[in-house]
PDB file of N, CA and C in Angstrom:
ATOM      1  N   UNK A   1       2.802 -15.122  -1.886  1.00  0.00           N
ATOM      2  CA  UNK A   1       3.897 -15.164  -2.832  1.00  0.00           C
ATOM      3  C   UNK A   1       4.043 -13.789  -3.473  1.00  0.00           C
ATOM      4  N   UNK A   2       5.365 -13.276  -3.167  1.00  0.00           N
ATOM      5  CA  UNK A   2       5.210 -12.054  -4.141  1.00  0.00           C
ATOM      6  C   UNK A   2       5.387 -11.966  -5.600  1.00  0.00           C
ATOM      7  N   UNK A   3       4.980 -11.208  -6.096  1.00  0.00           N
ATOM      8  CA  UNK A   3       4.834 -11.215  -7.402  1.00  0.00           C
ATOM      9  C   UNK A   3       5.279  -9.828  -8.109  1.00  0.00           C
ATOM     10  N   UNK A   4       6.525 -10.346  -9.486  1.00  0.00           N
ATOM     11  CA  UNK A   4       6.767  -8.689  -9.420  1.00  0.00           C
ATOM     12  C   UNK A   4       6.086  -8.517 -11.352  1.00  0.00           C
ATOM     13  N   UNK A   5       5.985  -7.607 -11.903  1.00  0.00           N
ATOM     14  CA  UNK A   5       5.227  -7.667 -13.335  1.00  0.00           C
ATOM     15  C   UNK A   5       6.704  -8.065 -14.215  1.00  0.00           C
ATOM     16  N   UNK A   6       7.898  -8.415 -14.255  1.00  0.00           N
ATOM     17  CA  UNK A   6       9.013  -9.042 -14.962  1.00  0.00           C
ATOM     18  C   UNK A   6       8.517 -10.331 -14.616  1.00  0.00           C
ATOM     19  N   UNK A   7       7.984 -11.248 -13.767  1.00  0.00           N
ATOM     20  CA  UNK A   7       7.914 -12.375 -13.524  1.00  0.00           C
ATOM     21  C   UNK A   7       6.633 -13.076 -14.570  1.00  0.00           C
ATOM     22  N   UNK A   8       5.677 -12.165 -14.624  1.00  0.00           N
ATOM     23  CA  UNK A   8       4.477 -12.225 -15.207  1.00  0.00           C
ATOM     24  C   UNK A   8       4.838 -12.403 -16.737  1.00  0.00           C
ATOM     25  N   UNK A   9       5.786 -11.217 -17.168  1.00  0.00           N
ATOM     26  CA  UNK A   9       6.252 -11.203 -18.324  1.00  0.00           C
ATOM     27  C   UNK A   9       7.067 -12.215 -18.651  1.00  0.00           C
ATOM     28  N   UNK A  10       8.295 -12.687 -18.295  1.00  0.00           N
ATOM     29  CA  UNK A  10       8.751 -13.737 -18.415  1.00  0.00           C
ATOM     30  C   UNK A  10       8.678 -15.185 -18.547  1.00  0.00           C
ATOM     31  N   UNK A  11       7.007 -15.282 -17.990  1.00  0.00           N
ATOM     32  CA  UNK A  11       6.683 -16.543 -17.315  1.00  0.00           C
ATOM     33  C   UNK A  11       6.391 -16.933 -18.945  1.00  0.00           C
ATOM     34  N   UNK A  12       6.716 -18.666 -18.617  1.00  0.00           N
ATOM     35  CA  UNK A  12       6.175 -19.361 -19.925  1.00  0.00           C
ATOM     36  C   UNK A  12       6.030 -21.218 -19.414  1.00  0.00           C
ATOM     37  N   UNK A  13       4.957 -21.353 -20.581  1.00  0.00           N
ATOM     38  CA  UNK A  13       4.149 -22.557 -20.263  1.00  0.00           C
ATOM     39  C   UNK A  13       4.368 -23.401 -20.822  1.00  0.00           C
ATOM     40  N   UNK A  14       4.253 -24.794 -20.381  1.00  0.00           N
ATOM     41  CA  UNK A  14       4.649 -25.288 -21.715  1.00  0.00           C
ATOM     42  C   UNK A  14       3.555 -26.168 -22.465  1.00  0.00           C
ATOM     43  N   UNK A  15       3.600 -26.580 -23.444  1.00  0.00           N
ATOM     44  CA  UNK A  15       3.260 -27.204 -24.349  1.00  0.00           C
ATOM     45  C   UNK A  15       2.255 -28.607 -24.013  1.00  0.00           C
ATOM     46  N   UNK A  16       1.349 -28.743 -24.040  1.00  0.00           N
ATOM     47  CA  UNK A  16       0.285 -30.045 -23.903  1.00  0.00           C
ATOM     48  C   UNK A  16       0.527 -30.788 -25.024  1.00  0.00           C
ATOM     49  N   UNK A  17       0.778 -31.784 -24.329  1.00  0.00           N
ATOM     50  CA  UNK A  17       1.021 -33.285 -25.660  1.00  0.00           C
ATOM     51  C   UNK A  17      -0.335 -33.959 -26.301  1.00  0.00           C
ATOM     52  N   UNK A  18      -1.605 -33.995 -24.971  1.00  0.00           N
ATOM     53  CA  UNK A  18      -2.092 -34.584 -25.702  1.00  0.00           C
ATOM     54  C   UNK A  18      -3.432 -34.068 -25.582  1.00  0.00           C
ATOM     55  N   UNK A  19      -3.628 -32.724 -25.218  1.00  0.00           N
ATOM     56  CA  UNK A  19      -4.865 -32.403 -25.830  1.00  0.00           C
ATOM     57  C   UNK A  19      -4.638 -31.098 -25.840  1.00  0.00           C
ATOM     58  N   UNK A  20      -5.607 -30.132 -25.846  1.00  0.00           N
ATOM     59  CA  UNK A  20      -5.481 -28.912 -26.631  1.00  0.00           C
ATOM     60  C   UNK A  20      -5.737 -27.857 -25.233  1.00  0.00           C
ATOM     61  N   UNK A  21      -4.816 -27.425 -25.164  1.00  0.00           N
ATOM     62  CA  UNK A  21      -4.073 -25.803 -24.572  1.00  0.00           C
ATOM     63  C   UNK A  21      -5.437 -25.015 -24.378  1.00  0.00           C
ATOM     64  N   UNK A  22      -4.722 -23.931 -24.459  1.00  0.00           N
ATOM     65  CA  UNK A  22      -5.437 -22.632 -23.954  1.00  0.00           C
ATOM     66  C   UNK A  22      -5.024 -21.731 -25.072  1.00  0.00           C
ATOM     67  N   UNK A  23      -5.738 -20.723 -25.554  1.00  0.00           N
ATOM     68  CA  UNK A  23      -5.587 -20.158 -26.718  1.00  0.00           C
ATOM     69  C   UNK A  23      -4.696 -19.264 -26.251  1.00  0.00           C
ATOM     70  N   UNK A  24      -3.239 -19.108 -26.978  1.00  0.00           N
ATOM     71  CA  UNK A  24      -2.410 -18.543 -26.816  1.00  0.00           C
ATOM     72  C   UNK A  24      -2.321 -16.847 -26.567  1.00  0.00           C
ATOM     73  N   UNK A  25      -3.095 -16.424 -28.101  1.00  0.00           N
ATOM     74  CA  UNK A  25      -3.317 -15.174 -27.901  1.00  0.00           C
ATOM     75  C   UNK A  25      -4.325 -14.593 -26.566  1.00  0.00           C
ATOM     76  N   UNK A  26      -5.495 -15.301 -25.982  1.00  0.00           N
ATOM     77  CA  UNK A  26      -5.784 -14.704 -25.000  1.00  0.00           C
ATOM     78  C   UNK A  26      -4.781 -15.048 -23.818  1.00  0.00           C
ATOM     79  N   UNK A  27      -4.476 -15.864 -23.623  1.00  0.00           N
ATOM     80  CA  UNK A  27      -3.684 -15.790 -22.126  1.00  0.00           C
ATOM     81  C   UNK A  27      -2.896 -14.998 -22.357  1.00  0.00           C
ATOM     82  N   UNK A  28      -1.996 -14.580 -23.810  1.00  0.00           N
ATOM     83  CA  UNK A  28      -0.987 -13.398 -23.327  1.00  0.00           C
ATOM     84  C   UNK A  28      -1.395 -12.058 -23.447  1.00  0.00           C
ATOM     85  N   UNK A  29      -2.893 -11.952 -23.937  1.00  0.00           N
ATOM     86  CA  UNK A  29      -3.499 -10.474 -23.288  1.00  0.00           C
ATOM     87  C   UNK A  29      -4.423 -10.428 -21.704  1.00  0.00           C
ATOM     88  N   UNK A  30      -3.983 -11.582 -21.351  1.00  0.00           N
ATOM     89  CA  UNK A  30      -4.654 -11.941 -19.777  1.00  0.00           C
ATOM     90  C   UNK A  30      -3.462 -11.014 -18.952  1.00  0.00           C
ATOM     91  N   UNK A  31      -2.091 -11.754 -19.651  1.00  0.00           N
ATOM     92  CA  UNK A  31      -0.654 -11.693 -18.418  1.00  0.00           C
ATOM     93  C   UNK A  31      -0.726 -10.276 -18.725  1.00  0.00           C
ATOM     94  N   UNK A  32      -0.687  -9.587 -20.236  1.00  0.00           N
ATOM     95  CA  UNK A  32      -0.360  -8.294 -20.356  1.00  0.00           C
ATOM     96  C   UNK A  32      -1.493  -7.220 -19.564  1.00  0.00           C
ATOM     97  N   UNK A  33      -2.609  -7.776 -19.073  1.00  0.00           N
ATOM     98  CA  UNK A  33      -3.568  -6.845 -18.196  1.00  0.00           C
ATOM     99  C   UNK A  33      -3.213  -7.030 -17.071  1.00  0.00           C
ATOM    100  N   UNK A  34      -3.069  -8.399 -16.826  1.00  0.00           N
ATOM    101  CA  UNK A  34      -2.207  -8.473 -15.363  1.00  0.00           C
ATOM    102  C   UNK A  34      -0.766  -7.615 -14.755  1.00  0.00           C
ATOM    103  N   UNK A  35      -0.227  -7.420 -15.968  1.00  0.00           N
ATOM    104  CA  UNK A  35       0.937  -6.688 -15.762  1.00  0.00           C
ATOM    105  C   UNK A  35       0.850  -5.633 -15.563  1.00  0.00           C
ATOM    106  N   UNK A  36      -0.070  -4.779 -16.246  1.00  0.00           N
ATOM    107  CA  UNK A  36      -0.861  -3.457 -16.403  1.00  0.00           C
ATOM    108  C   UNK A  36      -0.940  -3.163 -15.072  1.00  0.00           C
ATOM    109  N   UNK A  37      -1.812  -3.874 -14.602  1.00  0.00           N
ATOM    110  CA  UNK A  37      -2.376  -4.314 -12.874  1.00  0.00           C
ATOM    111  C   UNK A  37      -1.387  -4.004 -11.580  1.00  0.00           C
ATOM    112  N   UNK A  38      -0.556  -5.172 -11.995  1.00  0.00           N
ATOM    113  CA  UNK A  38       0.599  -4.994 -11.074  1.00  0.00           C
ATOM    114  C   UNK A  38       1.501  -3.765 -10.714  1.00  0.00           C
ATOM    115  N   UNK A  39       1.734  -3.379 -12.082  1.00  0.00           N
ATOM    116  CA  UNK A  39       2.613  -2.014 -12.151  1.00  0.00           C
ATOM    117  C   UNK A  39       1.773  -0.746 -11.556  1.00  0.00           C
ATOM    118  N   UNK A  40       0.652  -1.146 -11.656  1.00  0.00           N
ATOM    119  CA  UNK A  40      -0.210   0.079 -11.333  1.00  0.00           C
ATOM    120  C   UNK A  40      -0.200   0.086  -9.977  1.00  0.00           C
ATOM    121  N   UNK A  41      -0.258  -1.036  -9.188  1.00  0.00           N
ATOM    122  CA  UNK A  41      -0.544  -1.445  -7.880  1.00  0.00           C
ATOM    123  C   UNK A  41       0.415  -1.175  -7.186  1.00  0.00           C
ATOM    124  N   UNK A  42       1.978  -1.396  -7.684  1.00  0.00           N
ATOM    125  CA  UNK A  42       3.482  -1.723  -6.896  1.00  0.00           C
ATOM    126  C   UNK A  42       3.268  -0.217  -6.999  1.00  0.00           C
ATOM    127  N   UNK A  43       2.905   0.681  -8.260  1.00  0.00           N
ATOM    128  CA  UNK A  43       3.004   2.349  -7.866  1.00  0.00           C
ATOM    129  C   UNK A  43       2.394   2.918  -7.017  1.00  0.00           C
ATOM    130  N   UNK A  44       1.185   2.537  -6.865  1.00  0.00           N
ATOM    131  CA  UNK A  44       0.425   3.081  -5.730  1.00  0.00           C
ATOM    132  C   UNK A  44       0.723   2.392  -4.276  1.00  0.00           C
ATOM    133  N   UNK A  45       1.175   1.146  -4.357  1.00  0.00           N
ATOM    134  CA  UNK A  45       2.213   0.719  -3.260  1.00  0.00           C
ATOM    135  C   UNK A  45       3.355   2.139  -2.442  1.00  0.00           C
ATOM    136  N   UNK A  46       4.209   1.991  -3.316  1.00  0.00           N
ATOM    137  CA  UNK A  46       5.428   3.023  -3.455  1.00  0.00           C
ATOM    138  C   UNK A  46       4.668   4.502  -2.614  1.00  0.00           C
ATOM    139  N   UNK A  47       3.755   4.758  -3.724  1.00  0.00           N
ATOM    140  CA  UNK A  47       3.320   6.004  -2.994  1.00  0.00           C
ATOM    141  C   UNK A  47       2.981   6.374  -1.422  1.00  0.00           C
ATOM    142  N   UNK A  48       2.166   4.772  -1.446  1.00  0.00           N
ATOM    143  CA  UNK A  48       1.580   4.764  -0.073  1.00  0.00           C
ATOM    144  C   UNK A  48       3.042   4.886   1.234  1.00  0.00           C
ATOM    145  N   UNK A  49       3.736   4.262   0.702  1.00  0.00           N
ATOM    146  CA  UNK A  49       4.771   3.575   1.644  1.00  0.00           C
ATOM    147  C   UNK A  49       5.511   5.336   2.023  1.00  0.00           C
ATOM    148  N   UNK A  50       5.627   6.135   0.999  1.00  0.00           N
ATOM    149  CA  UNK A  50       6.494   7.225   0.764  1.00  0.00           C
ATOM    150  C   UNK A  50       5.220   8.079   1.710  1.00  0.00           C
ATOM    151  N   UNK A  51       4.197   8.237   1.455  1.00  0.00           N
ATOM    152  CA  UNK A  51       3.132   8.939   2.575  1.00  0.00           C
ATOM    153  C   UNK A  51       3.462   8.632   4.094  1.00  0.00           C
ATOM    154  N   UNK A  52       3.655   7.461   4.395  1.00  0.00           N
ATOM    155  CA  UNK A  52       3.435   6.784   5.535  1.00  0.00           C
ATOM    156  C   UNK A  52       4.400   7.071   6.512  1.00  0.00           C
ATOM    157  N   UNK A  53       5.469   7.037   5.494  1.00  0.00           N
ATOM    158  CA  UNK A  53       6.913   7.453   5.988  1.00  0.00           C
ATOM    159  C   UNK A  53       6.629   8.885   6.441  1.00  0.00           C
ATOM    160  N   UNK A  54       6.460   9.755   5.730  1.00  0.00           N
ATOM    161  CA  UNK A  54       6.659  11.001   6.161  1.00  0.00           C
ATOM    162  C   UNK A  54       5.387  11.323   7.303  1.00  0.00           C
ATOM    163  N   UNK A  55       4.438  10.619   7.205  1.00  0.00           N
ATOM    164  CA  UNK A  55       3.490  10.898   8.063  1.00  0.00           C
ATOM    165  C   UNK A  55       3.753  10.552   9.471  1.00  0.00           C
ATOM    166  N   UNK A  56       4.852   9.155   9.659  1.00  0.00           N
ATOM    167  CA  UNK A  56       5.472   8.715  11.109  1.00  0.00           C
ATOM    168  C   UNK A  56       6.629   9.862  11.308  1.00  0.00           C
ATOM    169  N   UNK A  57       7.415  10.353  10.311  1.00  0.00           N
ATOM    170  CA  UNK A  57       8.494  11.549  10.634  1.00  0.00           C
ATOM    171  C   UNK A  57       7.846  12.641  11.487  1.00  0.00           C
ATOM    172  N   UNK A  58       6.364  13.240  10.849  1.00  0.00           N
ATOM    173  CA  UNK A  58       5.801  13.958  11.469  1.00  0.00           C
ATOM    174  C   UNK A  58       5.212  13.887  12.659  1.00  0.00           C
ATOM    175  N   UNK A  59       4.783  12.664  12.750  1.00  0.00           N
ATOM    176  CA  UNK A  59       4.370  12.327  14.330  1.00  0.00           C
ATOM    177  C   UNK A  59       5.924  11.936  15.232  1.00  0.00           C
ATOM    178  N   UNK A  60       6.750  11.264  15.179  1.00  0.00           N
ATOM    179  CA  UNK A  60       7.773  11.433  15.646  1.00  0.00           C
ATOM    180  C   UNK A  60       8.566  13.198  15.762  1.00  0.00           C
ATOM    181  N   UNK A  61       8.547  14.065  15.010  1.00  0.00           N
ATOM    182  CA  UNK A  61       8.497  15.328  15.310  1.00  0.00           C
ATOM    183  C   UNK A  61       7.860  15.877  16.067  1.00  0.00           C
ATOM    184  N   UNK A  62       6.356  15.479  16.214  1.00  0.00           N
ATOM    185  CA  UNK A  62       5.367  15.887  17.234  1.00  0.00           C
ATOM    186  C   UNK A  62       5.559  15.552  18.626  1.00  0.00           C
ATOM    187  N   UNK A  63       6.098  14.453  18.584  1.00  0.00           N
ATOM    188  CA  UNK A  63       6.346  13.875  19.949  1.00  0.00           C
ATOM    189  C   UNK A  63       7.230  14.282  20.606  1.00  0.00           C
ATOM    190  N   UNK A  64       8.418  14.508  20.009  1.00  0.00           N
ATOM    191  CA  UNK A  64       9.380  15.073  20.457  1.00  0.00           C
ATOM    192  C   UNK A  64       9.307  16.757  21.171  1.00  0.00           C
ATOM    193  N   UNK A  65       8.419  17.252  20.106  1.00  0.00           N
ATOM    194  CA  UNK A  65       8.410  18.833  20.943  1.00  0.00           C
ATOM    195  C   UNK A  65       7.209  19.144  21.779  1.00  0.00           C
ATOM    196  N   UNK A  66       6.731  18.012  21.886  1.00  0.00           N
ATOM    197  CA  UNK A  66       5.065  18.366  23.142  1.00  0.00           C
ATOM    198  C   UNK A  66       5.807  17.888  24.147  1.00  0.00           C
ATOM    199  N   UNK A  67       7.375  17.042  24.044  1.00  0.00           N
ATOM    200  CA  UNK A  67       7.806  16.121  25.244  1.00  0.00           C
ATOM    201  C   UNK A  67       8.681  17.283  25.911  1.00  0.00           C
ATOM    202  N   UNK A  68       8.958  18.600  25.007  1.00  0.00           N
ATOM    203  CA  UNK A  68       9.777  19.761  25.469  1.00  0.00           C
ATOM    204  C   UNK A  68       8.974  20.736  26.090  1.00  0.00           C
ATOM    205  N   UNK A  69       7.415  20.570  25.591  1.00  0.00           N
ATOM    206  CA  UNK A  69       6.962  21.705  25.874  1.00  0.00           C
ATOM    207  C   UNK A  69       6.500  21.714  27.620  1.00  0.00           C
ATOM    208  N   UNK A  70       6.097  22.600  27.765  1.00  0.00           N
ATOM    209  CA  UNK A  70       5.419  22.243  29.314  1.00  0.00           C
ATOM    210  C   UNK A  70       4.103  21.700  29.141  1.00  0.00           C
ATOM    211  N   UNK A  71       4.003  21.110  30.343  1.00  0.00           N
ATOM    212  CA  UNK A  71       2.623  20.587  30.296  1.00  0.00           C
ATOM    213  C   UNK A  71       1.590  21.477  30.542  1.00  0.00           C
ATOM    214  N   UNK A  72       0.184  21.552  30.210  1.00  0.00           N
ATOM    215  CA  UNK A  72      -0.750  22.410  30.299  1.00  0.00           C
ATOM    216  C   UNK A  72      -1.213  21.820  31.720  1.00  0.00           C
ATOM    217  N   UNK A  73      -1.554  23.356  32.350  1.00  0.00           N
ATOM    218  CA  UNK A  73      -2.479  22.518  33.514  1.00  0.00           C
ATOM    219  C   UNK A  73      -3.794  22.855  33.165  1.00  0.00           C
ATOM    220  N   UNK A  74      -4.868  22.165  33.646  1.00  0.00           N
ATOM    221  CA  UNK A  74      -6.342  21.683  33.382  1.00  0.00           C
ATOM    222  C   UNK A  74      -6.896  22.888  33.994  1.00  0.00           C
ATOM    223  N   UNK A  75      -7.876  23.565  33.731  1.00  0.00           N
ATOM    224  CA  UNK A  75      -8.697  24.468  35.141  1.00  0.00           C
ATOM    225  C   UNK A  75      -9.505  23.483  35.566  1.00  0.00           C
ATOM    226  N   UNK A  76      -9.621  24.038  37.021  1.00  0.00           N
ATOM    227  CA  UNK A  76     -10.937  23.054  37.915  1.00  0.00           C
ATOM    228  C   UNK A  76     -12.215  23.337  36.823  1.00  0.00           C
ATOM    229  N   UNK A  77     -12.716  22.056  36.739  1.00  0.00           N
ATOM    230  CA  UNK A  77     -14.219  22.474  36.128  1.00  0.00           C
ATOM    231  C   UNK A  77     -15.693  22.748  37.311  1.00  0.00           C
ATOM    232  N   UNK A  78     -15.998  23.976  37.529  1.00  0.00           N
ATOM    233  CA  UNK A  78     -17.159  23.892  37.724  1.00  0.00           C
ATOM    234  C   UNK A  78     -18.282  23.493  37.811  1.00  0.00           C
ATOM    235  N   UNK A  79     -19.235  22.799  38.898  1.00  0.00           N
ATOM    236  CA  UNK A  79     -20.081  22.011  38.816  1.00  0.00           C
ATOM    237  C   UNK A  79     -21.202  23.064  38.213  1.00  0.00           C
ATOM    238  N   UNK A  80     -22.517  22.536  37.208  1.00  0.00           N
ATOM    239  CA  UNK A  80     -23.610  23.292  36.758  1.00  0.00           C
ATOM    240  C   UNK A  80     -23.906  23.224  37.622  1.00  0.00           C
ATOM    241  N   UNK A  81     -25.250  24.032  38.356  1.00  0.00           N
ATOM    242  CA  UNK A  81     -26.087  23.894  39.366  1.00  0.00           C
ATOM    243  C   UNK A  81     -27.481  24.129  38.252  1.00  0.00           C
ATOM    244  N   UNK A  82     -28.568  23.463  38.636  1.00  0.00           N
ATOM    245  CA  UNK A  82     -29.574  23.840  37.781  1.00  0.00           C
ATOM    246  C   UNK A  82     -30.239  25.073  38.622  1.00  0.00           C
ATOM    247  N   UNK A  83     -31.212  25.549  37.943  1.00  0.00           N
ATOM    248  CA  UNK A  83     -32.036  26.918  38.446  1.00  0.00           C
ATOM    249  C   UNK A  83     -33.114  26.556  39.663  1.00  0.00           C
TER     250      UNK A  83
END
């Protein structure tokens, strides 16, 4: 399920009739670390995605001009002979 930190923020619970909740003030410094979390995560997301990209541009660049270049030919390799 994705999850975005407006959803976190927005989210609300409701009300227990007949017995007793969850202490209000900590769960909403739970969501607000969670949110912390998220935002931190979707940024380093972003970043990654923006690396990745340019890192396939560059290999797609690469490919393209080794596919222009000539091919190298190999030299025969020489067998060792021992002494």
């Amino acid at each position: 399920m994705a999850m975005n930190p407006e959803e976190v923020v927005n989210k609300r619970f409701s009300a227990t009739k007949f017995r007793q909740g969850y202490d209000e003030e900590e769960v909403d410094e739970f969501l607000d670390e969670v949110v912390s979390e998220l935002r931190r995560l979707n940024g380093a997301n972003e970043e990654l995605r923006t690396k990745l990209s340019a890192c396939e541009s560059r290999v797609a660049e690469l490919s393209r001009s080794s596919s222009r270049a000539e091919p190298a030919t190999a030299a025969p390799v020489a067998p060792v002979v021992a002494p």
